[in-house]
N, C-alpha and C. Protein backbone atom coordinates (compact mmCIF):
# COMPACT_ATOMS: atom_id res chain seq x y z
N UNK A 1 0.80 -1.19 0.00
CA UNK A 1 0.00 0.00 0.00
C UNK A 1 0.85 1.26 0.00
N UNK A 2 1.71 1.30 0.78
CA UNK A 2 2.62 2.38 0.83
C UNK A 2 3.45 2.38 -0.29
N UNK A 3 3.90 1.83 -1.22
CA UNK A 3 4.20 1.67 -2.82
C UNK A 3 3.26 2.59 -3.46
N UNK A 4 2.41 2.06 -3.16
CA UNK A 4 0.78 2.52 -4.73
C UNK A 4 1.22 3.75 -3.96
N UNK A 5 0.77 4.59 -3.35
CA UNK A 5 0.65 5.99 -2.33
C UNK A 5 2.03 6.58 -3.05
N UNK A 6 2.90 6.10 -2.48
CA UNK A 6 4.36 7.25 -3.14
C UNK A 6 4.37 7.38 -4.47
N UNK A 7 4.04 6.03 -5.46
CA UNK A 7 3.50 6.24 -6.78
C UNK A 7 2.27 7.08 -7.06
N UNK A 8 1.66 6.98 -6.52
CA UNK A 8 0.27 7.95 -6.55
C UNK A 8 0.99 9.41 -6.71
N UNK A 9 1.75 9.71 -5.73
CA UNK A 9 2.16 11.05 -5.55
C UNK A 9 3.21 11.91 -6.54
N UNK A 10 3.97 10.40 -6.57
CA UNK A 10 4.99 10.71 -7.63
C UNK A 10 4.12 11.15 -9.67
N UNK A 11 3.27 10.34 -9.68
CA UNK A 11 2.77 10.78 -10.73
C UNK A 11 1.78 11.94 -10.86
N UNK A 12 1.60 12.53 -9.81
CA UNK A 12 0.59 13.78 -9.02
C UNK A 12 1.61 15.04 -9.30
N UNK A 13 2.94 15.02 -8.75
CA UNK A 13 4.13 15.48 -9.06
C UNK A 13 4.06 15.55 -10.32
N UNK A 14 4.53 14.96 -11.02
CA UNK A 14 4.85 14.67 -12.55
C UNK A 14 3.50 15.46 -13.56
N UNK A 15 2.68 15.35 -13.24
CA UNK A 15 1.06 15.77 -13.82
C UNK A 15 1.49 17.43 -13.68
N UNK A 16 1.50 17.88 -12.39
CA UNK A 16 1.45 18.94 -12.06
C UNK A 16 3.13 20.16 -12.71
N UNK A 17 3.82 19.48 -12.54
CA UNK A 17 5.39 19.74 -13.42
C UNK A 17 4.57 20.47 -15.31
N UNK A 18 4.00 19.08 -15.34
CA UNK A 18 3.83 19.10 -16.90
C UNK A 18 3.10 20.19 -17.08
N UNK A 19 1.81 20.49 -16.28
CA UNK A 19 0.74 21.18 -16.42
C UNK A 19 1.24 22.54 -16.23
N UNK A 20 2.06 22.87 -14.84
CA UNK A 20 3.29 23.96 -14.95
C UNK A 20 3.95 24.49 -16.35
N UNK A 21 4.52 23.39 -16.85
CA UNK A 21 5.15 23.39 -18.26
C UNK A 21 4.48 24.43 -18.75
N UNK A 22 3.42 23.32 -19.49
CA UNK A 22 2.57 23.64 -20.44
C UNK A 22 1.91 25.06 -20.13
N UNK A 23 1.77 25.65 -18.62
CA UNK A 23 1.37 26.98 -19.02
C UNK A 23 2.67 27.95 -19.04
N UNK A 24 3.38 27.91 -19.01
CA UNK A 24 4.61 28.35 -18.63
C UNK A 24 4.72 28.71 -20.37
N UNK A 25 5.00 27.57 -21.12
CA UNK A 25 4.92 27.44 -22.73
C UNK A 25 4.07 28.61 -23.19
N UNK A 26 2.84 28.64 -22.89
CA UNK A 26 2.02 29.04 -23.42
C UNK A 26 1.63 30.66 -22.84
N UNK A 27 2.67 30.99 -22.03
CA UNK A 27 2.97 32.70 -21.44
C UNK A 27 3.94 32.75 -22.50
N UNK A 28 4.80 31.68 -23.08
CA UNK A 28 6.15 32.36 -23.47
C UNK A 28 5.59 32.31 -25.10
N UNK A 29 4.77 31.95 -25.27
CA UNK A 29 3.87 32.42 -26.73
C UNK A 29 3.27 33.46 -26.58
N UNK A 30 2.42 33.71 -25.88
CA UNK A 30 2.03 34.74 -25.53
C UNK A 30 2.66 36.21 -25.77
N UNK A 31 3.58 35.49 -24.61
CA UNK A 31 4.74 37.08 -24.86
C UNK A 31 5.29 37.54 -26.02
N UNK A 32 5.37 36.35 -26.93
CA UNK A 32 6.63 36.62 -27.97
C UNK A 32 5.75 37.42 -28.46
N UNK A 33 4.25 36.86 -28.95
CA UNK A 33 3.00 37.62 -30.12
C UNK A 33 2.83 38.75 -29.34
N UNK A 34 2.90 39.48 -28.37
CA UNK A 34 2.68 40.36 -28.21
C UNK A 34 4.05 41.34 -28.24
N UNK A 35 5.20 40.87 -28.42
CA UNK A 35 6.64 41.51 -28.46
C UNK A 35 6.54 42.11 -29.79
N UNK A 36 5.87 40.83 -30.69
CA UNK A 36 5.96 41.04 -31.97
C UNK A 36 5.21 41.91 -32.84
N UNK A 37 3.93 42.66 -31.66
CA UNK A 37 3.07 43.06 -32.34
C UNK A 37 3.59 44.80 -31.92
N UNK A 38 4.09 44.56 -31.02
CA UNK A 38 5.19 45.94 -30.26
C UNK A 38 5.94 46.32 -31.06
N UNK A 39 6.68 45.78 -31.57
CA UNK A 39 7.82 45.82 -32.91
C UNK A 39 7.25 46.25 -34.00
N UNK A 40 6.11 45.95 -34.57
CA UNK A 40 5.77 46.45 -35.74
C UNK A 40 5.14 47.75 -35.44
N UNK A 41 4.11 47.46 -34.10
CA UNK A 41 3.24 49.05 -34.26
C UNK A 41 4.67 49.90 -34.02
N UNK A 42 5.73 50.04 -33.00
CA UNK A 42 6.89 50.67 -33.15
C UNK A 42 6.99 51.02 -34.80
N UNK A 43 7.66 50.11 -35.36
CA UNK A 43 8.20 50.53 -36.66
C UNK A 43 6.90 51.50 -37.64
N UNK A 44 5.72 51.01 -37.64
CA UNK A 44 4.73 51.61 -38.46
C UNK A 44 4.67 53.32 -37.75
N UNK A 45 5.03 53.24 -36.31
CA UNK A 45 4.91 54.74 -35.83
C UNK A 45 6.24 55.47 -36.13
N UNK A 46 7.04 54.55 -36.60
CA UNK A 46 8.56 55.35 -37.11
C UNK A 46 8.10 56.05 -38.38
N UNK A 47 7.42 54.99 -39.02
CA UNK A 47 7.46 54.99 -40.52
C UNK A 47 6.78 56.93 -40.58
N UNK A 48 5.41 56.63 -39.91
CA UNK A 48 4.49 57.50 -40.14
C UNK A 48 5.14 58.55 -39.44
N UNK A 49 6.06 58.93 -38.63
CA UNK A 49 7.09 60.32 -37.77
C UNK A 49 7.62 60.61 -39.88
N UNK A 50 8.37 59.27 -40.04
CA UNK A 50 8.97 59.75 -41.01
C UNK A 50 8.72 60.56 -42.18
N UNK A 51 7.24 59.80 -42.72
CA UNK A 51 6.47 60.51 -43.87
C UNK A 51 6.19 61.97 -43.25
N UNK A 52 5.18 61.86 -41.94
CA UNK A 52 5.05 63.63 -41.54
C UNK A 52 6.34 64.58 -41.69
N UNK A 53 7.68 64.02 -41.18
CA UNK A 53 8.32 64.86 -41.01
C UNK A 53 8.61 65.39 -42.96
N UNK A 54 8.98 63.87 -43.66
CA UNK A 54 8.72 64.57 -45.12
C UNK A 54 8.13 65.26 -45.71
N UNK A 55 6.73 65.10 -45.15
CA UNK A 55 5.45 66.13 -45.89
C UNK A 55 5.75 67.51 -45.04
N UNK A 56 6.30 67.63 -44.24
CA UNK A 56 6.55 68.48 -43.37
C UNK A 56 8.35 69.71 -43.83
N UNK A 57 8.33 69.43 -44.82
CA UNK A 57 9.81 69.86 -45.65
C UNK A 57 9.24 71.24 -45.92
N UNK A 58 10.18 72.10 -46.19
CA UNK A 58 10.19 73.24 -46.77
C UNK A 58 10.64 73.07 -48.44
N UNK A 59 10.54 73.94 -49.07
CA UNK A 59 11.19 73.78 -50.31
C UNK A 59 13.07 73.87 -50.62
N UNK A 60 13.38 74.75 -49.61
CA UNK A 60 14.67 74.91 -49.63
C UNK A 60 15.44 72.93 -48.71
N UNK A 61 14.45 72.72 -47.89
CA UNK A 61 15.28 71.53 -47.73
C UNK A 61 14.81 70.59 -48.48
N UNK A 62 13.80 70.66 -49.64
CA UNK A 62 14.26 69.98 -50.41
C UNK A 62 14.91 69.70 -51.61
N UNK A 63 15.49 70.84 -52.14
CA UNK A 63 16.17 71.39 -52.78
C UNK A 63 17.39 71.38 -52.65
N UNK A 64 18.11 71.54 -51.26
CA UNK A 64 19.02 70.79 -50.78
C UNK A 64 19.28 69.34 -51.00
N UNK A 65 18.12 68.53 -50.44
CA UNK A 65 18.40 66.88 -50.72
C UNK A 65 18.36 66.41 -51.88
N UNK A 66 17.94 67.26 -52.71
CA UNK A 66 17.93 67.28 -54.49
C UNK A 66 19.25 66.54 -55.18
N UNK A 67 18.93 65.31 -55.70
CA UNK A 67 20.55 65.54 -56.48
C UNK A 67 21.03 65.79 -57.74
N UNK A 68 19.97 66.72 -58.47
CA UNK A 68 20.00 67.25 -59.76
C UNK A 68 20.58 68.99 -59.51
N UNK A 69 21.04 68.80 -60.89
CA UNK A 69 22.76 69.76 -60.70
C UNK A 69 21.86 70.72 -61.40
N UNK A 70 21.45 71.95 -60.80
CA UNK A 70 20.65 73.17 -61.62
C UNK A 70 21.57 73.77 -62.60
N UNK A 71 23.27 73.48 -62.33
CA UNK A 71 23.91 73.72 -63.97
C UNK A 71 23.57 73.35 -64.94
N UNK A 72 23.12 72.08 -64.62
CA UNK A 72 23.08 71.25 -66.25
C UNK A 72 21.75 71.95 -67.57
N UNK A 73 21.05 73.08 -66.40
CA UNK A 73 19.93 72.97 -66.94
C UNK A 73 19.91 74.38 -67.02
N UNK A 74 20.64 75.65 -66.71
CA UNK A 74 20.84 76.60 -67.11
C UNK A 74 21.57 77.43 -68.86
């Protein structure tokens, strides 16, 4: 009887490990899809700083970043 009992427990142990695991697994999915969804809205809010700040140019700076030579065309 005292056999079956420590086996009892030992596989009670073992159940509970796994079940641990398995949510443990399933935070570290969790996390990643939400790391990953951090990363993009990040980058899409770079993107969109970037375009405003472009639409946001004067003519002289872009005229500056120009790389056509106003000699060629005088």
């Amino acid at each position: 009887m005292k056999k079956q009992k420590s086996a009892d427990k030992h596989q009670l142990k073992d159940d509970l490990q796994s079940d641990i695991k398995e949510k443990l697994m399933q935070m570290k999915s969790q996390l990643k899809d939400e790391d990953e969804k951090r990363q993009e809205r990040k980058k899409a809010e770079q993107i969109r700083k970037k375009k405003e700040i472009e639409k946001n140019k004067s003519f002289e700076q872009l005229l500056d970043e120009s790389q056509l030579d106003w000699h060629q065309y005088k």
